[in-house]
Structures are given as structure tokens and as C-alpha cells.
Protein backbone atom coordinates (compact mmCIF):
# COMPACT_ATOMS: atom_id res chain seq x y z
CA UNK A 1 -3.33 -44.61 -32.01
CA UNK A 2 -1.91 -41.50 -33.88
CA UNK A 3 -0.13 -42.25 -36.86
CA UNK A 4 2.92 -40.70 -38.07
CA UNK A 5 5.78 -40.41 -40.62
CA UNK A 6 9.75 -39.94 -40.11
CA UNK A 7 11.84 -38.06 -42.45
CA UNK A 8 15.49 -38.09 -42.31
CA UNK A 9 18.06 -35.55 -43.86
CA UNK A 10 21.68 -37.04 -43.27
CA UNK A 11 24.37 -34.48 -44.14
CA UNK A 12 28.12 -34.21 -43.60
CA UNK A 13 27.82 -31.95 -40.70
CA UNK A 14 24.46 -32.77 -39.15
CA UNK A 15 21.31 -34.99 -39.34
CA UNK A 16 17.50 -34.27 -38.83
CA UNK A 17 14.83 -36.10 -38.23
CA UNK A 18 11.28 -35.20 -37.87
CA UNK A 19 7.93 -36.99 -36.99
CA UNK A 20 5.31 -35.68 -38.70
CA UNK A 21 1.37 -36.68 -38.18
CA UNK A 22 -1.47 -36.96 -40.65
CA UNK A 23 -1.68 -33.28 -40.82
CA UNK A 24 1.67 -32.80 -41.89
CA UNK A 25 2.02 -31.16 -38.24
CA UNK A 26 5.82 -31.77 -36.43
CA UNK A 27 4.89 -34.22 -33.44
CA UNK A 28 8.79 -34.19 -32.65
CA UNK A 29 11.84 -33.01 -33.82
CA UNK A 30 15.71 -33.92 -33.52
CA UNK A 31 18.98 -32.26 -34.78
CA UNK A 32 22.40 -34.50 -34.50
CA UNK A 33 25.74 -34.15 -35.64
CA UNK A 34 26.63 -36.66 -37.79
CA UNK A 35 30.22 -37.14 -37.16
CA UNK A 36 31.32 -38.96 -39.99
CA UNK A 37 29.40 -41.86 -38.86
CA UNK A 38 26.10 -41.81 -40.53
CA UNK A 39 24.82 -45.31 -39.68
CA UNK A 40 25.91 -44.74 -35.83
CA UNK A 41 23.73 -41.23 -35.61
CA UNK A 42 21.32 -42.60 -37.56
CA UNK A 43 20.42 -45.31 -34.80
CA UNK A 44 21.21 -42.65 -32.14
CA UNK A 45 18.51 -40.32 -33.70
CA UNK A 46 15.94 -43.01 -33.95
CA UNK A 47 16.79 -43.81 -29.89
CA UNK A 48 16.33 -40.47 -29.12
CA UNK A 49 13.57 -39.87 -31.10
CA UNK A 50 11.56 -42.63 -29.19
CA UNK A 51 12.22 -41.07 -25.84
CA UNK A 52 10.54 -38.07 -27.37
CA UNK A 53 6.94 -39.62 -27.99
CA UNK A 54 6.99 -41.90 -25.32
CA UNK A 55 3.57 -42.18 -23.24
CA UNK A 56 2.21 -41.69 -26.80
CA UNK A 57 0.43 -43.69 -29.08
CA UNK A 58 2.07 -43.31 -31.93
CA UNK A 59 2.38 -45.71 -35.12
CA UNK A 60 5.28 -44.38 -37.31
CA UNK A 61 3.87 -45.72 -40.98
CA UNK A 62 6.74 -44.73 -43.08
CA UNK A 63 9.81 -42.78 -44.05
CA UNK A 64 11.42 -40.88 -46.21
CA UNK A 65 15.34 -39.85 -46.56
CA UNK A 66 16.87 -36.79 -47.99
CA UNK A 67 20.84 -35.20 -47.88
CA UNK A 68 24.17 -36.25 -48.87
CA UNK A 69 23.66 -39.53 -47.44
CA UNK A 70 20.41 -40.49 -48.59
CA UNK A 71 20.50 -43.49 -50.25
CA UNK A 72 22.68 -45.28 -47.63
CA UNK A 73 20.19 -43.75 -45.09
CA UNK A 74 17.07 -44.95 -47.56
CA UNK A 75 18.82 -49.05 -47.08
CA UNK A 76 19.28 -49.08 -43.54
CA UNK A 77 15.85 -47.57 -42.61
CA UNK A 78 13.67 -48.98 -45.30
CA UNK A 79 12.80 -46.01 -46.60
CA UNK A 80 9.65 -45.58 -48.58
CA UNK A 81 11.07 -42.60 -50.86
CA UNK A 82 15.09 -41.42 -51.22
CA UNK A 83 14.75 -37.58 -52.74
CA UNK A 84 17.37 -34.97 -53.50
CA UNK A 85 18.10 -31.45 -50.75
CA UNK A 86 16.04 -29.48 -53.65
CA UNK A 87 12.54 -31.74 -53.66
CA UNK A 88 12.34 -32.17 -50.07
CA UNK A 89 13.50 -28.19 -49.39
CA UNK A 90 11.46 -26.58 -51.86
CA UNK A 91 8.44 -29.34 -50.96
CA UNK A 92 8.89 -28.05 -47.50
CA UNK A 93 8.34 -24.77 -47.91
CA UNK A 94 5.48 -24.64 -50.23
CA UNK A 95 3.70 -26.94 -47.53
CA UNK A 96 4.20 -23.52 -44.74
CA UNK A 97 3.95 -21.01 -47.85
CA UNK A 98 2.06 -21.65 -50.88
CA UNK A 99 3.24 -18.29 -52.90
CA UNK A 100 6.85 -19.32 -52.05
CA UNK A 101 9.32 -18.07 -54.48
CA UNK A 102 12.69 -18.09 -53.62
CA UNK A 103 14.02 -20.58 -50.83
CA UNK A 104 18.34 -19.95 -49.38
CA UNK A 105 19.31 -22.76 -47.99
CA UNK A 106 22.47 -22.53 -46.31
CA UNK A 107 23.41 -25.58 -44.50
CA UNK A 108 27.13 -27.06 -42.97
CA UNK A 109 28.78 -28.02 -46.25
CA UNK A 110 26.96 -26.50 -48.67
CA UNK A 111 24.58 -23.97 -49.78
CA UNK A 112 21.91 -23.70 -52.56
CA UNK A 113 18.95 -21.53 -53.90
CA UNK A 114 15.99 -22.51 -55.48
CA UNK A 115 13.99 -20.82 -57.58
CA UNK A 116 10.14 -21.73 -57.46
CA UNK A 117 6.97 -20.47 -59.23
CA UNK A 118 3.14 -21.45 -58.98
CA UNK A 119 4.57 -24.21 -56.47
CA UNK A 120 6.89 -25.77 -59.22
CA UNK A 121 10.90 -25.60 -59.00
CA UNK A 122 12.18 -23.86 -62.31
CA UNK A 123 15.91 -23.10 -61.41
CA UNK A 124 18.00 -24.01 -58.52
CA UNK A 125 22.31 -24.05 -57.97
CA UNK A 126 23.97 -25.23 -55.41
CA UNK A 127 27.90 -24.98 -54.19
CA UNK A 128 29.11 -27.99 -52.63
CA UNK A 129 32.87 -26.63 -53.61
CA UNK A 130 33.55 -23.84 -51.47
CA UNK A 131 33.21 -23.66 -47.67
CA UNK A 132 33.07 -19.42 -47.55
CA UNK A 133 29.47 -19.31 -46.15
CA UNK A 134 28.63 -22.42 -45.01
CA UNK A 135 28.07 -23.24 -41.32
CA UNK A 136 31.26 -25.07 -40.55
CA UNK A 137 33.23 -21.74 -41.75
CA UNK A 138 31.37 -19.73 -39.77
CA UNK A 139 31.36 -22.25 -36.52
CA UNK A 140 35.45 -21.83 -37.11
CA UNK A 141 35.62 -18.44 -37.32
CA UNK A 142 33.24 -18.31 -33.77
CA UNK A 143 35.50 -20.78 -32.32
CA UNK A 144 38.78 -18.61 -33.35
CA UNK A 145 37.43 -15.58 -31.86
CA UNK A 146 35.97 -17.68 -28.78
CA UNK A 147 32.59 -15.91 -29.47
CA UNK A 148 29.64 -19.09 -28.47
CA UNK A 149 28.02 -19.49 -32.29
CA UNK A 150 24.96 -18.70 -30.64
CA UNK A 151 25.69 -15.47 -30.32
CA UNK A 152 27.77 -14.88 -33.21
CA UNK A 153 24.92 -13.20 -35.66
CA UNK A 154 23.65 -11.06 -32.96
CA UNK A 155 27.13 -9.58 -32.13
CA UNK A 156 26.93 -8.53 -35.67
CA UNK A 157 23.73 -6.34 -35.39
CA UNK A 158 25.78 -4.17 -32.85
CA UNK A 159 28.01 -3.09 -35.46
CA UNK A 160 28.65 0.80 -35.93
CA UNK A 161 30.90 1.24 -38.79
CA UNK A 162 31.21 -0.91 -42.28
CA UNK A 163 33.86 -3.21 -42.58
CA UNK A 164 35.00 -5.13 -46.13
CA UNK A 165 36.03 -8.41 -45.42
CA UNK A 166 37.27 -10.70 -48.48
CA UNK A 167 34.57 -13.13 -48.68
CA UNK A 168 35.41 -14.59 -52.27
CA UNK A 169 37.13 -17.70 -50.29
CA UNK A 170 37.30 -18.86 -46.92
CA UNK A 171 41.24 -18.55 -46.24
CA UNK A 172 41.31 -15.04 -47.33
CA UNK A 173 38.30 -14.25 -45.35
CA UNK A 174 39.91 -15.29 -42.47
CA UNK A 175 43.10 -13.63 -43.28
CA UNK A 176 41.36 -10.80 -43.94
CA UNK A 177 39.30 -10.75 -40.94
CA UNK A 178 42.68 -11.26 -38.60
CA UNK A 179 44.00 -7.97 -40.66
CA UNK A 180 40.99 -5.68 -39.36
CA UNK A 181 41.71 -7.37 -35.46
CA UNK A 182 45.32 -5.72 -36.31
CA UNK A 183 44.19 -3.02 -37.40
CA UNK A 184 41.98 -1.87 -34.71
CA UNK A 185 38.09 -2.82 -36.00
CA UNK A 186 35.90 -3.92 -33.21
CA UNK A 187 34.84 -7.37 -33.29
CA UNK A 188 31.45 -6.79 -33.75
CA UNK A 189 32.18 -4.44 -37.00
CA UNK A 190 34.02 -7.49 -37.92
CA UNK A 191 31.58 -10.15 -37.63
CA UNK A 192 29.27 -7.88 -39.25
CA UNK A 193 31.56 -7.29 -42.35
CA UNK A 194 32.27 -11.32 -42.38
CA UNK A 195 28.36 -11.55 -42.59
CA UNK A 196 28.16 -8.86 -45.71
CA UNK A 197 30.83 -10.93 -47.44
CA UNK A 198 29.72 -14.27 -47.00
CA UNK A 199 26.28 -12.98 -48.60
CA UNK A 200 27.94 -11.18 -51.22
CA UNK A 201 30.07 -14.55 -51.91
CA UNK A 202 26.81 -16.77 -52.60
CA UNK A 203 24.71 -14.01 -54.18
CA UNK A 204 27.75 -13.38 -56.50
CA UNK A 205 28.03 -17.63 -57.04
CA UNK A 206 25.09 -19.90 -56.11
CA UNK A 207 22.46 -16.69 -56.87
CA UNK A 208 24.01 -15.50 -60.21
CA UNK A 209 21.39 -14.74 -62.63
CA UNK A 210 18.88 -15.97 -60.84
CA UNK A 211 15.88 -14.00 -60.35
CA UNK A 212 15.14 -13.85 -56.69
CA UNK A 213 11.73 -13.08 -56.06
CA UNK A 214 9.84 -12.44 -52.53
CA UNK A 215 8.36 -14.29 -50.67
CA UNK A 216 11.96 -15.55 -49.99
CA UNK A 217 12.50 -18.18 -47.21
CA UNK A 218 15.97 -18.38 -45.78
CA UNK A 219 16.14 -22.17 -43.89
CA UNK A 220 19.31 -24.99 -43.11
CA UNK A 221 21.35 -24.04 -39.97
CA UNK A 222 22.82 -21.11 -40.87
CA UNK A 223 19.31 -19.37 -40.94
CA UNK A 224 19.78 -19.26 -36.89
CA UNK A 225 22.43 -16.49 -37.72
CA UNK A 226 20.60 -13.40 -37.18
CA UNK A 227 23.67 -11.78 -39.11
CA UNK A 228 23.42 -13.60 -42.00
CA UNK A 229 19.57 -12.80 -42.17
CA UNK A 230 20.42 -9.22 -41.72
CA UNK A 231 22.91 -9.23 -44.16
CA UNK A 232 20.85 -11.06 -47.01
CA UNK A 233 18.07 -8.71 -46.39
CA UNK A 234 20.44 -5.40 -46.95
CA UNK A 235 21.39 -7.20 -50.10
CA UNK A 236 18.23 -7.96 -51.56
CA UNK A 237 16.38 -4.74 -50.11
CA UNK A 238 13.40 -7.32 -49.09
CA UNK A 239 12.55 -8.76 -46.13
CA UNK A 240 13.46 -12.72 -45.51
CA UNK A 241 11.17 -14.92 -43.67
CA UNK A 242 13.00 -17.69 -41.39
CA UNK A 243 10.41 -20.49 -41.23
CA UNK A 244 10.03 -21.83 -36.95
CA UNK A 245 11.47 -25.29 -38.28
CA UNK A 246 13.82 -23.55 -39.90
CA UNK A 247 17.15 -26.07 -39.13
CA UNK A 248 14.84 -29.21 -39.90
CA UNK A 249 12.78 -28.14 -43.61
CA UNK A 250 14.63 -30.96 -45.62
CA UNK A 251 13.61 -33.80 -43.52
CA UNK A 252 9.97 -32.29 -43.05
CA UNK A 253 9.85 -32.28 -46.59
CA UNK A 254 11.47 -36.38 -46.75
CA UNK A 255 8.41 -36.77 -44.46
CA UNK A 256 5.79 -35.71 -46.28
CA UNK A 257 6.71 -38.01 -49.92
CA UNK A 258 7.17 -40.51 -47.54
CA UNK A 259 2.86 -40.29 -46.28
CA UNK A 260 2.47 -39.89 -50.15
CA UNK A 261 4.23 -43.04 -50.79
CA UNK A 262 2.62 -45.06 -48.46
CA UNK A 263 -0.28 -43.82 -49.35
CA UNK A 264 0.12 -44.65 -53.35
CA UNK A 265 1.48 -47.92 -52.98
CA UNK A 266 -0.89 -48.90 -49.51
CA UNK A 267 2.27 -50.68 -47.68
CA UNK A 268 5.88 -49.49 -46.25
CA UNK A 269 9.14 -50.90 -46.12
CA UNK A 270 10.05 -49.07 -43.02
CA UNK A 271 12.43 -51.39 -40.52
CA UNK A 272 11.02 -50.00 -37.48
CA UNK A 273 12.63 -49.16 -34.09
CA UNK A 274 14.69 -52.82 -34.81
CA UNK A 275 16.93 -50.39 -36.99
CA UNK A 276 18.60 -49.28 -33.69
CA UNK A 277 19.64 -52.68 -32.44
CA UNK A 278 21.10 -54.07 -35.57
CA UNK A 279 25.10 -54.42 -36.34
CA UNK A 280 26.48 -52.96 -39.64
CA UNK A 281 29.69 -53.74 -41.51
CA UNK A 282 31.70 -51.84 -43.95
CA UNK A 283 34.11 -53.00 -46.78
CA UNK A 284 35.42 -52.11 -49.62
CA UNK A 285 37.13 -52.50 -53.17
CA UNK A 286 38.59 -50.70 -56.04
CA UNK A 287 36.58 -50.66 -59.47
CA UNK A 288 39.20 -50.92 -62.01
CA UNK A 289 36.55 -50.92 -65.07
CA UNK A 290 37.88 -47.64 -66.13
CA UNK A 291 40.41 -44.83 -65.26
CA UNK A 292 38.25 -43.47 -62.27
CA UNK A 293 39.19 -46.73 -60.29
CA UNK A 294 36.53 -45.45 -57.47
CA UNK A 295 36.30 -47.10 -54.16
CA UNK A 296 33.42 -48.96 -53.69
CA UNK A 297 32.07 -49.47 -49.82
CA UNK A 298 29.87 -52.39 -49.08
CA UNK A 299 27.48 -52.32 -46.15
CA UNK A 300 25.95 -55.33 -44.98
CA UNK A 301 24.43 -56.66 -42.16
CA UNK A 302 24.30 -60.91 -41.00
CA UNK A 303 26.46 -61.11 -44.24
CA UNK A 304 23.58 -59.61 -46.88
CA UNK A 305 24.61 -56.64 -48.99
CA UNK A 306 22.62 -53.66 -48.22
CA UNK A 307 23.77 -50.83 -49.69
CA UNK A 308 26.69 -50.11 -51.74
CA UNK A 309 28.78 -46.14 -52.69
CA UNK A 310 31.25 -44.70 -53.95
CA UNK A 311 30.98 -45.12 -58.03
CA UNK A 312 31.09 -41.89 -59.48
CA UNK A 313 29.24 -43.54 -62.60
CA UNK A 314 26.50 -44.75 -60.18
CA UNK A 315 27.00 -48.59 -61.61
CA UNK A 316 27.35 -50.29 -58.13
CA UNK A 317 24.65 -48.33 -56.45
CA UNK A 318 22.20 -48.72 -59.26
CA UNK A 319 23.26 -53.20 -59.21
CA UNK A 320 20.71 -54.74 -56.88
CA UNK A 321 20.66 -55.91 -53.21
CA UNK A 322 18.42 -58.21 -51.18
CA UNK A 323 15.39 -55.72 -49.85
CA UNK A 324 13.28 -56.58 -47.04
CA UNK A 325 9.83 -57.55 -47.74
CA UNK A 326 7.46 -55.26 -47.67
CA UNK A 327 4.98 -54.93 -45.28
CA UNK A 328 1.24 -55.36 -46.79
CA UNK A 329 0.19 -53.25 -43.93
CA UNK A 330 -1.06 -49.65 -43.30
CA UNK A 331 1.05 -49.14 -40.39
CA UNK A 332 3.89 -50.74 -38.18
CA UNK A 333 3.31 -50.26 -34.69
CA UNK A 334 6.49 -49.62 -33.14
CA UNK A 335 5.41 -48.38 -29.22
């Protein structure tokens, strides 16, 4: 029986999941988009991911959760570790490179850079304000022009002749962009520009004064742009290294705390594959204990609090809910 350990990255566009085994090797793999329904793809993901490994012996003995949703994700799966994007990215790619020093992460919503030396984060920034550069501007902009986003990047190598496209926000980029179509520009001149100014925007934001050193790893979703990569290469004058589970490096690295965990502590609070069958509720309130009056949404299951959001203080997340017991065992067979 081959044991094994899931990590989960739940983001506003898309989540991961990977399985990894004792040697931190990827047994299987899964990317989803989340919809706006985090619980839903959750149990979706975990479906699927079964169907991946099955005729295997497998024993998944923990799990770990990273991304904009990861505490809600950490609740409803029993997670064994909730981390931030920048732990599980930067853990990530240490594991594959050692001498890592700089690691772009460009994902859906949101972009960041980190910084690392000797294995150790020093510096990192992230934009979570601004869509110019993330993947949902740039699946719009494919969808506008009717180009698949598959081939979007590679359209851009093609190009001939510079083009300056307004990249410091994403409606004048695009206004910009349908200017040079008017104007006469080829589309792949165009694309190419777009991918110059979209590199310019988050060296000029998310990389100011940082010092970017190589080895540089570019990973998230947008690292499938062969564009981008182009263009952040020009810009740096060194090359960029695109790891093979490039789309997936957060939840490898949620995968790998999670062994650690287990290992420290000798049991895991994983749910198992149960997860998939159970029924979730949401509700909510306003918090009128000061001007912020946040929303506050409750999500239980067979009427038991699991999880709450929403504070911007962090006072309802941090009260506590009923958690499962934990499991004094070193694995939960789940196949």
C-alpha cells in the first residue's frame, strides 16, 4: 500500500490538487476551475482525483491547503496544515531547485514575486489589486480576439515589428490594443506588444526594488504563456526556467507541510474521500462591533459550525468551532 499526501490550492479562478508520495514525487495531478463555488469543486476535485489512482493502492495520510480560500478549504477537508501562496510557492520550488532565487508567480487574480536566498524567503510582494497581467485579463483579451488561449503566447513569438501597448491598467491596455487593430498592426505584433506591457506592468509594481536574481522560476497558469516567458526573459536579459508542474507548484508545496505535519504530530485530521458525499450550508450576518460592519458567512454541516469568513479583523475566524477528532493513526485508507 503506497502512501500519499493531497495538497490543495483553492483560488478565485482555479483549484489544484496534487497527490504526492513519500518521495515528494506527483502520483496525480488535477487543475479545476473554481467557479465561485469552492466547496462544490472542492468535492468535484477529490471525485476526480479518485478516478485517477484507481487500481492503486494508495493510502492518502494527510493534507495540506494553500490559496485564497485556504482556511475554508483547511475545515472542510481536515487539513493537517493551512499556509499562505508564498510558503507553499517558494517551498515548492526549492524542493525541484535548491539554488532557487527568484520565483514569478503569475496566477488568475493575482500575481506575486518572491525573493529567496540559501532556501529562505527574504522579500516577496504581491498585487491582488490590479487585473493587467493576470490570467483572467489575458483569457479576455484571447476571447475578444477569438484567438484559443492556448495559442495565444505562441502567436506572439511570430511577431516582426515592436508594438507599445499601455499596460499600466487593464482598460487602457485593451483600449490601446483595439487602437493598433485600427491602425493596421498585425495581431501577432499585437499580442506580442500586450505581452511586453503586461511584464513591464508587474516588473514596474510587484518587482520594484526587488533584486531579481537567477535561477528565476516563472510558475501559476500564466507560465503556460510562451509570450509572457519570452517577454520576462527580454526584460530581465536571463533566461527563466518554467518548472513541468508548473500550473500546480502551490498545492505541491501544501503537500509537502502536510507529510511534515503528519509526520511531527504522528496522526491526521484528514476527512477522507467522505468529504465528497457530505452536504454544506451557508449563512450569514452582519458584525456591527465596529464601523467595518463585515459580513460574516457561516458554514456548517448536520447543523455544527465549521468554518466561519468574512471579518476583516479576523475575530470570527480566529473564535472556535467543533473539529473532528483526530485520527491516532498513521494513515487513513481511503481505496
Amino acid at each position: 500500500m503506497e502512501k500519499a499526501f493531497l495538497g490543495v490550492d483553492v483560488g478565485s479562478v482555479s483549484t489544484n490538487m496534487v497527490l504526492l508520495n513519500n518521495d515528494n514525487e506527483i502520483m496525480a495531478d488535477l487543475y479545476l476551475r473554481t467557479q465561485g463555488q469552492p466547496i462544490k469543486i472542492i468535492q468535484q476535485g477529490l471525485r476526480e482525483m479518485e478516478q485517477k489512482i484507481r487500481g492503486i493502492q494508495v493510502e492518502i495520510c494527510g493534507a495540506g491547503t494553500t490559496g485564497s480560500a485556504r482556511t475554508l478549504t483547511g475545515v472542510i477537508l481536515g487539513a493537517d496544515t493551512v499556509k499562505n501562496e508564498i510558503t507553499c510557492h517558494a517551498l515548492a520550488a526549492i524542493h525541484i531547485m535548491p539554488d532557487v532565487k527568484t520565483v514569478i508567480e503569475i496566477g488568475g487574480q493575482d500575481s506575486k514575486i518572491i525573493i529567496l536566498r540559501d532556501g529562505i524567503v527574504i522579500d516577496f510582494a504581491m498585487n491582488t489589486v490590479c487585473a493587467a497581467g493576470t490570467g483572467s485579463f489575458l483569457d479576455h483579451q484571447a476571447a475578444r480576439l477569438n484567438i484559443p488561449i492556448e495559442k495565444f503566447g505562441n502567436l506572439a513569438l511570430k511577431s516582426k515589428n515592436f508594438v507599445r501597448i499601455a499596460g499600466r491598467c487593464s482598460v487602457f491596455a485593451e483600449s490601446d490594443m483595439v487602437h493598433k487593430q485600427q491602425m493596421g498592426y498585425t495581431i501577432d505584433d499585437i499580442i506580442a506588444g500586450l505581452c511586453d506591457a503586461l511584464v513591464r506592468n508587474y516588473l514596474n509594481n510587484v518587482g520594484k526594488g526587488k533584486e531579481i536574481l537567477s535561477p528565476v522560476f516563472f510558475q501559476g497558469g500564466v507560465a503556460a504563456n510562451a509570450g509572457i516567458k519570452a517577454a520576462i526573459e527580454k526584460a530581465l536579459d536571463m533566461p527563466v526556467i518554467v518548472p513541468s508542474h508548473y500550473g500546480v507548484m502551490g498545492a505541491i508545496g501544501a503537500a509537502i507541510l502536510a507529510k511534515s505535519a503528519v509526520r511531527s504530530r504522528g496522526f491526521s485530521n484528514f476527512r477522507g474521500l467522505s468529504v465528497c458525499d457530505l452536504q454544506y450550508n451557508a449563512s450569514s450576518f452582519e458584525c456591527n462591533d465596529c464601523p467595518n460592519c463585515c459580513e460574516i458567512v457561516h458554514i456548517s454541516s448536520e447543523g455544527r459550525i465549521l468554518a466561519r469568513s468574512g471579518s476583516r479583523c479576523g475575530k470570527w475566524e480566529n473564535l472556535e468551532t467543533e473539529n473532528p477528532e483526530a485520527v491516532n493513526s498513521e494513515c487513513l485508507p481511503v481505496l
